[in-house]
Protein backbone atom coordinates (compact mmCIF):
# COMPACT_ATOMS: atom_id res chain seq x y z
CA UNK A 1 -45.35 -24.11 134.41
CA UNK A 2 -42.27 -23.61 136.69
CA UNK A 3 -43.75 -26.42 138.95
CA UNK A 4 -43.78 -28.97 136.04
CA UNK A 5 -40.29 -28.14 134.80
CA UNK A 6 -39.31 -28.85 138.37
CA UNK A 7 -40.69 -32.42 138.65
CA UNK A 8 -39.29 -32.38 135.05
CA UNK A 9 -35.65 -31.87 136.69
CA UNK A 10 -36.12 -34.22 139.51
CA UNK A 11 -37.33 -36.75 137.03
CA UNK A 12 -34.24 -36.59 135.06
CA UNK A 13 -31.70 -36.36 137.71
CA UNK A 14 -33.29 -39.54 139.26
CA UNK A 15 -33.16 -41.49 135.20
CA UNK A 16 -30.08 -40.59 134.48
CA UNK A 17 -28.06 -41.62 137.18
CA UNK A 18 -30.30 -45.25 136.87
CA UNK A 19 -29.54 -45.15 132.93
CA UNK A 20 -25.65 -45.48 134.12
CA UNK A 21 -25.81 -47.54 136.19
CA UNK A 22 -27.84 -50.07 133.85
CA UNK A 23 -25.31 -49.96 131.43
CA UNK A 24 -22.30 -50.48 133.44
CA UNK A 25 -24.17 -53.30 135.17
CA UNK A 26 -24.92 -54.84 132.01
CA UNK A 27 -21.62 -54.37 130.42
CA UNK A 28 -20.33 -55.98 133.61
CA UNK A 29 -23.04 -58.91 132.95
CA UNK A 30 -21.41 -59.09 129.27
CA UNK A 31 -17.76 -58.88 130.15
CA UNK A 32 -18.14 -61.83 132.89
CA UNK A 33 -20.15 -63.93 130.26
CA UNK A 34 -17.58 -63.68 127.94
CA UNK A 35 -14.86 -64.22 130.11
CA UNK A 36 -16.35 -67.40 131.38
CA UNK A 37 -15.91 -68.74 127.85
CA UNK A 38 -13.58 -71.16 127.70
CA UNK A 39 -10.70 -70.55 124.97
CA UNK A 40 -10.06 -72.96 121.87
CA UNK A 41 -7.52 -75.76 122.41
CA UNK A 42 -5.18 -74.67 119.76
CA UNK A 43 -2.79 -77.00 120.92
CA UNK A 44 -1.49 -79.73 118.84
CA UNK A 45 0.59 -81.69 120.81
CA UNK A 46 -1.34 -84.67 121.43
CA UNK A 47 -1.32 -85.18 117.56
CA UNK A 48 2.32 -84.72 117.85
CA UNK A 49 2.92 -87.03 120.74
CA UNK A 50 0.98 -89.54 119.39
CA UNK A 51 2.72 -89.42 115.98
CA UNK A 52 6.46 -88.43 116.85
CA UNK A 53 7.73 -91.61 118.68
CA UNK A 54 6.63 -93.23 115.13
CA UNK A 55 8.98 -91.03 113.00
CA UNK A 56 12.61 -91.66 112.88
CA UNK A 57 15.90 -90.06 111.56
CA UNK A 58 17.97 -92.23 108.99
CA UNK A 59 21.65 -91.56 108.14
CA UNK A 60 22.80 -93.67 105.50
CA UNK A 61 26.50 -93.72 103.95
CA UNK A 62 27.59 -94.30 100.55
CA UNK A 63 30.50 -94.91 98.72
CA UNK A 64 31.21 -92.66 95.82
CA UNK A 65 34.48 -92.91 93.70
CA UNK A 66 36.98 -89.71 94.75
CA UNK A 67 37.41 -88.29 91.93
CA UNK A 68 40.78 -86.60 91.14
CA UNK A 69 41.74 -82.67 91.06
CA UNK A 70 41.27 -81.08 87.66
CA UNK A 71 45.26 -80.54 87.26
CA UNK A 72 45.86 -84.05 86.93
CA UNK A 73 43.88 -84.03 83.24
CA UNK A 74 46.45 -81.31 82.27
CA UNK A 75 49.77 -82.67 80.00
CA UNK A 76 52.13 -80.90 82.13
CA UNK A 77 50.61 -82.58 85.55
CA UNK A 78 50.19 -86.02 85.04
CA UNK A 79 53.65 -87.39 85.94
CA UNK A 80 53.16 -85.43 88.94
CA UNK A 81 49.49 -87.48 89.51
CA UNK A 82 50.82 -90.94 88.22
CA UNK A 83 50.99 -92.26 92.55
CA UNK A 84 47.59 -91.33 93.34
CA UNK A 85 45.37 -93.87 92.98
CA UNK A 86 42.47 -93.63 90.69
CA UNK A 87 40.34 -96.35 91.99
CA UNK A 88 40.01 -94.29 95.73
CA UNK A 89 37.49 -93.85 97.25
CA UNK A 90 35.43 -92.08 99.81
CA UNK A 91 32.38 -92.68 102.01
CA UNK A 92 29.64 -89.80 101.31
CA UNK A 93 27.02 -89.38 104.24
CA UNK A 94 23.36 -88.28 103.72
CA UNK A 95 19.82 -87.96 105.63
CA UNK A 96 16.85 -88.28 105.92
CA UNK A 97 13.31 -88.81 107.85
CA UNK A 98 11.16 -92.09 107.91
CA UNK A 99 7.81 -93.21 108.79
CA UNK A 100 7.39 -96.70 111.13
CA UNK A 101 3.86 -98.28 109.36
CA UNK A 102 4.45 -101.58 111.24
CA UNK A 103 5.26 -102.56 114.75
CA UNK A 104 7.68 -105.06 113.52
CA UNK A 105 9.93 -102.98 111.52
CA UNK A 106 9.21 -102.25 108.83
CA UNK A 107 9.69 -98.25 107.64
CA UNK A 108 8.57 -95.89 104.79
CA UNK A 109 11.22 -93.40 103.56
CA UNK A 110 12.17 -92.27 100.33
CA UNK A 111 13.98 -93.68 97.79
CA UNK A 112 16.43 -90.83 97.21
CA UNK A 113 16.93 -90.77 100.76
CA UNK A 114 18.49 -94.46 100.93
CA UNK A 115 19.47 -95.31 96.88
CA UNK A 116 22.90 -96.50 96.86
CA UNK A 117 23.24 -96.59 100.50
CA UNK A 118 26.16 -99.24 101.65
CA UNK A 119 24.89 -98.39 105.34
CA UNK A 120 21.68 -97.17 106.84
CA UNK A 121 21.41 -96.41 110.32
CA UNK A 122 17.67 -95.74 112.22
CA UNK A 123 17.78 -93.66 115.52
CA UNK A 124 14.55 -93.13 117.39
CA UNK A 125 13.39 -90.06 119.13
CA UNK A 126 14.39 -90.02 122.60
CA UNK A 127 16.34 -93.08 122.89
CA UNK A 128 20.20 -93.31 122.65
CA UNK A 129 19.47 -96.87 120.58
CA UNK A 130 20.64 -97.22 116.92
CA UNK A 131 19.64 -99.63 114.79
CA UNK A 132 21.11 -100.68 111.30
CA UNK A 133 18.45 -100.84 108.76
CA UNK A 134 17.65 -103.55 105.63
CA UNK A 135 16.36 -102.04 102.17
CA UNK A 136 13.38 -104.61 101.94
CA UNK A 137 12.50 -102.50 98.33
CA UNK A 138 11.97 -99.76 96.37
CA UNK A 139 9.90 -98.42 93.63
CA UNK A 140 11.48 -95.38 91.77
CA UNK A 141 8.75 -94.38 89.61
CA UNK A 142 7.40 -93.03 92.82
CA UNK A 143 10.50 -92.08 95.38
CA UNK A 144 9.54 -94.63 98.13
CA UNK A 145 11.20 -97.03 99.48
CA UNK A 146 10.68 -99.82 102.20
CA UNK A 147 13.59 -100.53 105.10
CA UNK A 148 13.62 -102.94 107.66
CA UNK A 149 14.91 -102.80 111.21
CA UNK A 150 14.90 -106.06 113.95
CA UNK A 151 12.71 -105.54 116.42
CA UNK A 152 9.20 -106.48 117.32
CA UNK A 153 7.79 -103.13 119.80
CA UNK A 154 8.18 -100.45 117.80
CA UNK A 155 5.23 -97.66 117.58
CA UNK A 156 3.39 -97.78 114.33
CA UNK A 157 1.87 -94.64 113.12
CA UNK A 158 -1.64 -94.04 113.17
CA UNK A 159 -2.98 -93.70 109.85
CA UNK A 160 -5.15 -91.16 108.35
CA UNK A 161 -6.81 -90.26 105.27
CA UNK A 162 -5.71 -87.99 102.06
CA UNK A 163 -8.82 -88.40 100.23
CA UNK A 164 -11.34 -86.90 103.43
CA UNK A 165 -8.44 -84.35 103.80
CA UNK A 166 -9.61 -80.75 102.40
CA UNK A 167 -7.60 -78.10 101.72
CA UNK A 168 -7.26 -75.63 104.44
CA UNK A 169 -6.68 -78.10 107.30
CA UNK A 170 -4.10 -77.98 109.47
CA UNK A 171 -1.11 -80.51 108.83
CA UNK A 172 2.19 -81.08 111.42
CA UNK A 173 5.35 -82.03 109.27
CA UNK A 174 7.74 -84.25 111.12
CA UNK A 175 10.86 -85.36 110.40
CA UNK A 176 15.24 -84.26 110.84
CA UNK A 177 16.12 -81.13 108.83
CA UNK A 178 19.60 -80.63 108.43
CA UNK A 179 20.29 -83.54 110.97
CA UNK A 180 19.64 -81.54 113.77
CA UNK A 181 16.86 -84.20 115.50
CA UNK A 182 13.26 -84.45 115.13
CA UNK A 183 11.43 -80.98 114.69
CA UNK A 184 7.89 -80.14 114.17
CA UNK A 185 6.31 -77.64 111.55
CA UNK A 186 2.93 -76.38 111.14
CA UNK A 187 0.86 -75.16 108.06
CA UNK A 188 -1.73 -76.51 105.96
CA UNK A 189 -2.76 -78.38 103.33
CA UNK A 190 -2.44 -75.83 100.24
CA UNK A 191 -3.44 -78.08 97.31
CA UNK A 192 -4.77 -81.30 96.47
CA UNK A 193 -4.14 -83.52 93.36
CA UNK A 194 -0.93 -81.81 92.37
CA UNK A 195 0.62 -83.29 89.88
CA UNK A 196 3.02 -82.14 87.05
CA UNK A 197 5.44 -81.96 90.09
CA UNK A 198 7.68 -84.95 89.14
CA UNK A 199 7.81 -87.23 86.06
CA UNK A 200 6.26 -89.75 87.33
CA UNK A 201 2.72 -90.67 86.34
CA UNK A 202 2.10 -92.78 89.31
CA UNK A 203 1.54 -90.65 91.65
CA UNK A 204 0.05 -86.71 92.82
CA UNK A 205 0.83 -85.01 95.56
CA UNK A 206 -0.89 -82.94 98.61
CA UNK A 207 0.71 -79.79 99.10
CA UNK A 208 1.22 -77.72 101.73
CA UNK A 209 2.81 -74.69 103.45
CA UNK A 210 4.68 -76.83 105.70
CA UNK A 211 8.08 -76.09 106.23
CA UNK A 212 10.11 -78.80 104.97
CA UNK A 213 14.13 -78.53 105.16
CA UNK A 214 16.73 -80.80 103.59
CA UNK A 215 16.31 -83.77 106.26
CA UNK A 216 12.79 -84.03 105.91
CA UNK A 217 12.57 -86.30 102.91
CA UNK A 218 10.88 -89.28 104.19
CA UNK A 219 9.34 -87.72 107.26
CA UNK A 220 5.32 -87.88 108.05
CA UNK A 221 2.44 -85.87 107.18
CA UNK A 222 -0.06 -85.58 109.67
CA UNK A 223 -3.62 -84.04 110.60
CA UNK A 224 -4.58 -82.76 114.09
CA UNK A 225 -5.08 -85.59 115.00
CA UNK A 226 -1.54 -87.39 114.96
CA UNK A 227 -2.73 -89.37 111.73
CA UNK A 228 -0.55 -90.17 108.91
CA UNK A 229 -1.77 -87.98 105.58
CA UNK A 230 1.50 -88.49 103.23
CA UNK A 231 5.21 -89.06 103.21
CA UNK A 232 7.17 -85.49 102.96
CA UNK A 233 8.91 -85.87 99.55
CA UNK A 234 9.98 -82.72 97.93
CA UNK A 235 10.10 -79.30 98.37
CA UNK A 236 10.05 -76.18 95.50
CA UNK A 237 12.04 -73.72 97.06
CA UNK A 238 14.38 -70.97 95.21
CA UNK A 239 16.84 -70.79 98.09
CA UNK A 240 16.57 -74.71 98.81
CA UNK A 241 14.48 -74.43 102.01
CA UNK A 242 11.18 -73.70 103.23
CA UNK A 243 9.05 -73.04 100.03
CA UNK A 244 6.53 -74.97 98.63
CA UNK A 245 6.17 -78.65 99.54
CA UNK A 246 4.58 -81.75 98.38
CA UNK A 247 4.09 -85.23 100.27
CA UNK A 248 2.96 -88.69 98.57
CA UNK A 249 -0.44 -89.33 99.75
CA UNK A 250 -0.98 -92.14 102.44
CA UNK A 251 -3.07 -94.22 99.94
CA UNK A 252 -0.25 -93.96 97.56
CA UNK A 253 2.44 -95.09 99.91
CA UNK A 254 0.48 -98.01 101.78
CA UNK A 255 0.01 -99.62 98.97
CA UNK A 256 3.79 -99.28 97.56
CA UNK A 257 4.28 -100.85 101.38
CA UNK A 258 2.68 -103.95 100.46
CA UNK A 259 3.93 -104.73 97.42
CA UNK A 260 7.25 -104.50 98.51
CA UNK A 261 6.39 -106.35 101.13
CA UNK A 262 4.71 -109.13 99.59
CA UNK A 263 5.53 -109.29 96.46
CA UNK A 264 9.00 -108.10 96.59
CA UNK A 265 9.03 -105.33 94.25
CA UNK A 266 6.21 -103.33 92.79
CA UNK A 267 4.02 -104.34 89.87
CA UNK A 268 2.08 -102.51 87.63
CA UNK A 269 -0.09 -102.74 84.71
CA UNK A 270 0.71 -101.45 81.57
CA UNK A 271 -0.61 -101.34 77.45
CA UNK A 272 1.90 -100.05 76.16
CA UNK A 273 0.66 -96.54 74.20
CA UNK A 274 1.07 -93.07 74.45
CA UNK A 275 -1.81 -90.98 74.02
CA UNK A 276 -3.18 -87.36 74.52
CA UNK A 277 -6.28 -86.10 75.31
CA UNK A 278 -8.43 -85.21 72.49
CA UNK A 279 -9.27 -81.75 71.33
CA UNK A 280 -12.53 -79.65 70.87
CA UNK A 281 -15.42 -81.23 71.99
CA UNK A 282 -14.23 -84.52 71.44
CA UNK A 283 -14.18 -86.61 74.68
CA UNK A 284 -11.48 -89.24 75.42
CA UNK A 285 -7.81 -89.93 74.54
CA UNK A 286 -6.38 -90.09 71.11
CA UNK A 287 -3.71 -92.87 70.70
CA UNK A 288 -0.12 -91.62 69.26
CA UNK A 289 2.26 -94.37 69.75
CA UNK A 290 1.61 -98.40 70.13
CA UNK A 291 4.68 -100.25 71.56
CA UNK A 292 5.67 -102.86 68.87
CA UNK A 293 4.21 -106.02 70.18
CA UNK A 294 2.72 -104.50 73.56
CA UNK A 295 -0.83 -105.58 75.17
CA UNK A 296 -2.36 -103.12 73.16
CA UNK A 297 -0.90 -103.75 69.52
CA UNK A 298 -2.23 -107.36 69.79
CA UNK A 299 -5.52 -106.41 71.21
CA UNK A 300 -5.75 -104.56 67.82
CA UNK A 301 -5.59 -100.96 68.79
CA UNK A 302 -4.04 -98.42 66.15
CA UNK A 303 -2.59 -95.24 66.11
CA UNK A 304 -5.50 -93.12 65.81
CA UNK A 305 -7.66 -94.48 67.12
CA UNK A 306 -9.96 -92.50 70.24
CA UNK A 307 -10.41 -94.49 73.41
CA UNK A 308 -13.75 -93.58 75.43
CA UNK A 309 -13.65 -96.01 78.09
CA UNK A 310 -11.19 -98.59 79.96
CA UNK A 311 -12.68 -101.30 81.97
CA UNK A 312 -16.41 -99.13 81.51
CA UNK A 313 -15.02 -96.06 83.20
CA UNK A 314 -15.07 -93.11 81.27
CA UNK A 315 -11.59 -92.11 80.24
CA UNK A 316 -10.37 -88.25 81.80
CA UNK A 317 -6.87 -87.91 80.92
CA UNK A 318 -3.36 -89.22 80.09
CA UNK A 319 -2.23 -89.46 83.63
CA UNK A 320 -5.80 -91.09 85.11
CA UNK A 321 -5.16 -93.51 82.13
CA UNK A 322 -1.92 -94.22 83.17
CA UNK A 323 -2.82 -94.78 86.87
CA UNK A 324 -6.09 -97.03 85.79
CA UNK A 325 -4.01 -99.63 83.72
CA UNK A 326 -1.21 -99.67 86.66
CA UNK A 327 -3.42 -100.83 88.79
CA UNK A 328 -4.79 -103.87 86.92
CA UNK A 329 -2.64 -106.83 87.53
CA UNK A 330 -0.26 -108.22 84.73
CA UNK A 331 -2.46 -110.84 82.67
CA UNK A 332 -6.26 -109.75 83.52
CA UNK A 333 -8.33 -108.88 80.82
CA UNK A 334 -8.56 -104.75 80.00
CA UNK A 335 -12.27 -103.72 78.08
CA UNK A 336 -11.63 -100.95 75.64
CA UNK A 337 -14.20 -99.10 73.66
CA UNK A 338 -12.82 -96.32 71.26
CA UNK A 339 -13.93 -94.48 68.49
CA UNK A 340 -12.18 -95.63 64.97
CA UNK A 341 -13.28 -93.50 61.70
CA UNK A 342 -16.72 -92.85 63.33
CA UNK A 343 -17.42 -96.26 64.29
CA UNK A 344 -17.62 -97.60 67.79
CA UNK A 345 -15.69 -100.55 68.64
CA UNK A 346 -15.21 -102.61 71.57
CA UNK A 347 -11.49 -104.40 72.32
CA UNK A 348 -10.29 -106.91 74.78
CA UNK A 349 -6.65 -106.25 75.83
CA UNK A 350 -4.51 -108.38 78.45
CA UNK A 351 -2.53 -106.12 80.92
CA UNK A 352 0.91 -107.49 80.65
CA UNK A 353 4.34 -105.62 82.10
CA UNK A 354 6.11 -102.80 81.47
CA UNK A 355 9.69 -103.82 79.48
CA UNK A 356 12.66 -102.15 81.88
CA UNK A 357 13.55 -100.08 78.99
CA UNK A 358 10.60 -98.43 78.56
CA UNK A 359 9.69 -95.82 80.87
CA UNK A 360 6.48 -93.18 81.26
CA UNK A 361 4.31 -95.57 79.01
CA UNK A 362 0.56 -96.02 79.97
């Protein structure tokens, strides 16, 4: 008995010692492995180099009447105010960002960032050269607008894609907050689709987490990979910075681009009703308002009366209405089938243009 609890002792002193040593030599084995592998690129600064030299600052000046001190409105101070001139003037500076979508020139901004402007000046990144910028167009409905600079080498931007983007990517906002040069922000794309943001029914917005200063406005949008995903427009911010913000979506903005550009101004379709989306079960919009002799009061349509489809696609709501009939061009034919009393009917309406006193109408 005494001899086998002394092999027993050997035994262990021997397994012990080679239990250690397994497990240090393993965890040694482990540590190496996972040492050896290699670390993420987190870096985006390709996307940022390839993107940046594409993404200007604009400083544009406008002249706003000077208006005079609040005494001079007062009985006892107008003698006193009769030699100042109420016809001055004075020259009121503001900024902005912009987007290059064309090697020869041409640039994306917004609107508010140029409206007015008697002067626009375009600096590049890195380069001590100014250039004094053209408005080629604008469209207000949705905050963009198109300026022009001479020269025939400039870097376009590389352009993405709004619709693949998901929500949860990463996004680099470029542009010149507060005028101090070109900066770089990081976040992601928060939201998708956003709309109720603006008036405007012509457009949604991607939002993000961003941060996006005064100076932005007009600055790029882009994935990881230096692509172009919107045109920084807005931000929702109780303190006026940082916040929540929202950029037009490439697709959007392109095509804005070449309108301007080839047609001069942009063009829309339009009916000329107002309408809200039915209730209960019922699918489709109900019609509230037809414009006095609009496309749609010819084409026979009624106030009332429950539209199912335009052109065969199935109608969703007020604001997909209103972006389906802007892009039909003036003077093609628009198929309507709506619901009237329980009876289906089919309609043929010509897309014609929006009257300048009208606004918001689908």
């Amino acid at each position: 008995m005494q001899q086998n609890m002394t092999i027993i002792g050997k035994l262990k002193n021997l397994l012990v010692p080679a239990l250690i040593g397994a497990l240090i030599g393993l965890s040694a084995l482990l540590i190496k492995d996972y040492s050896s592998t290699p670390t993420p690129n987190l870096s985006f600064a390709d996307a940022v180099s390839s993107a940046a030299p594409a993404v200007v600052n604009i400083y544009s000046s406008i002249v706003v009447p000077r208006r005079l001190h609040p005494l001079c409105e007062l009985p006892s101070y107008r003698d006193l105010c009769q030699n100042v001139p109420r016809s001055s003037q004075r020259m009121q500076n503001s900024l902005g960002s912009g987007v290059v979508v064309s090697k020869n020139g041409y640039i994306l901004t917004n609107n508010h960032v140029i409206k007015g402007a008697s002067e626009i000046q375009v600096d590049f990144p890195n380069s001590t050269t100014s250039y004094t910028a053209t408005v080629i167009g604008a469209d207000i409905e949705t905050d963009l607008a198109v300026i022009k600079v001479h020269s025939d080498a400039l870097t376009a931007i590389k352009i993405g894609s709004s619709e693949q983007a998901r929500v949860g990517d990463p996004v680099l906002a470029i542009g010149n907050p507060f005028g101090i040069g070109q900066t770089v922000s990081m976040g992601i794309i928060s939201a998708k689709g956003r709309t109720g943001v603006t008036n405007s029914l012509y457009t949604d917005f991607l939002q993000t987490d961003a941060a996006i200063n005064p100076g932005n406005s007009g600055g790029a949008l882009i994935d990881a990979q230096g692509r172009l995903l919107g045109i920084n427009s807005l931000i929702y911010s109780r303190t006026g910075i940082q916040g929540i913000s929202f950029a037009i979506p490439v697709e959007i903005a392109l095509e804005i681009v070449r309108q301007i550009v080839n047609e001069g101004e942009v063009i829309r379709g339009w009916l000329g009703i107002e309408a809200q989306t039915a209730q209960e079960n019922n699918t489709g919009l109900i019609v509230t308002k037809v414009i006095l002799n609009g496309p749609a009061q010819i084409a026979g349509l009624i106030r009332g009366d429950r539209i199912i489809t335009i052109n065969n696609q199935p109608v969703v709501n007020p604001r997909v209405v209103t972006q389906q009939i802007a892009l039909t061009e003036p003077g093609t034919p628009v198929s309507l089938v709506i619901m009237r009393n329980g009876e289906k009917l089919e309609l043929q309406a010509t897309s014609g243009t929006r009257p300048e006193n009208l606004l918001k109408q689908p």
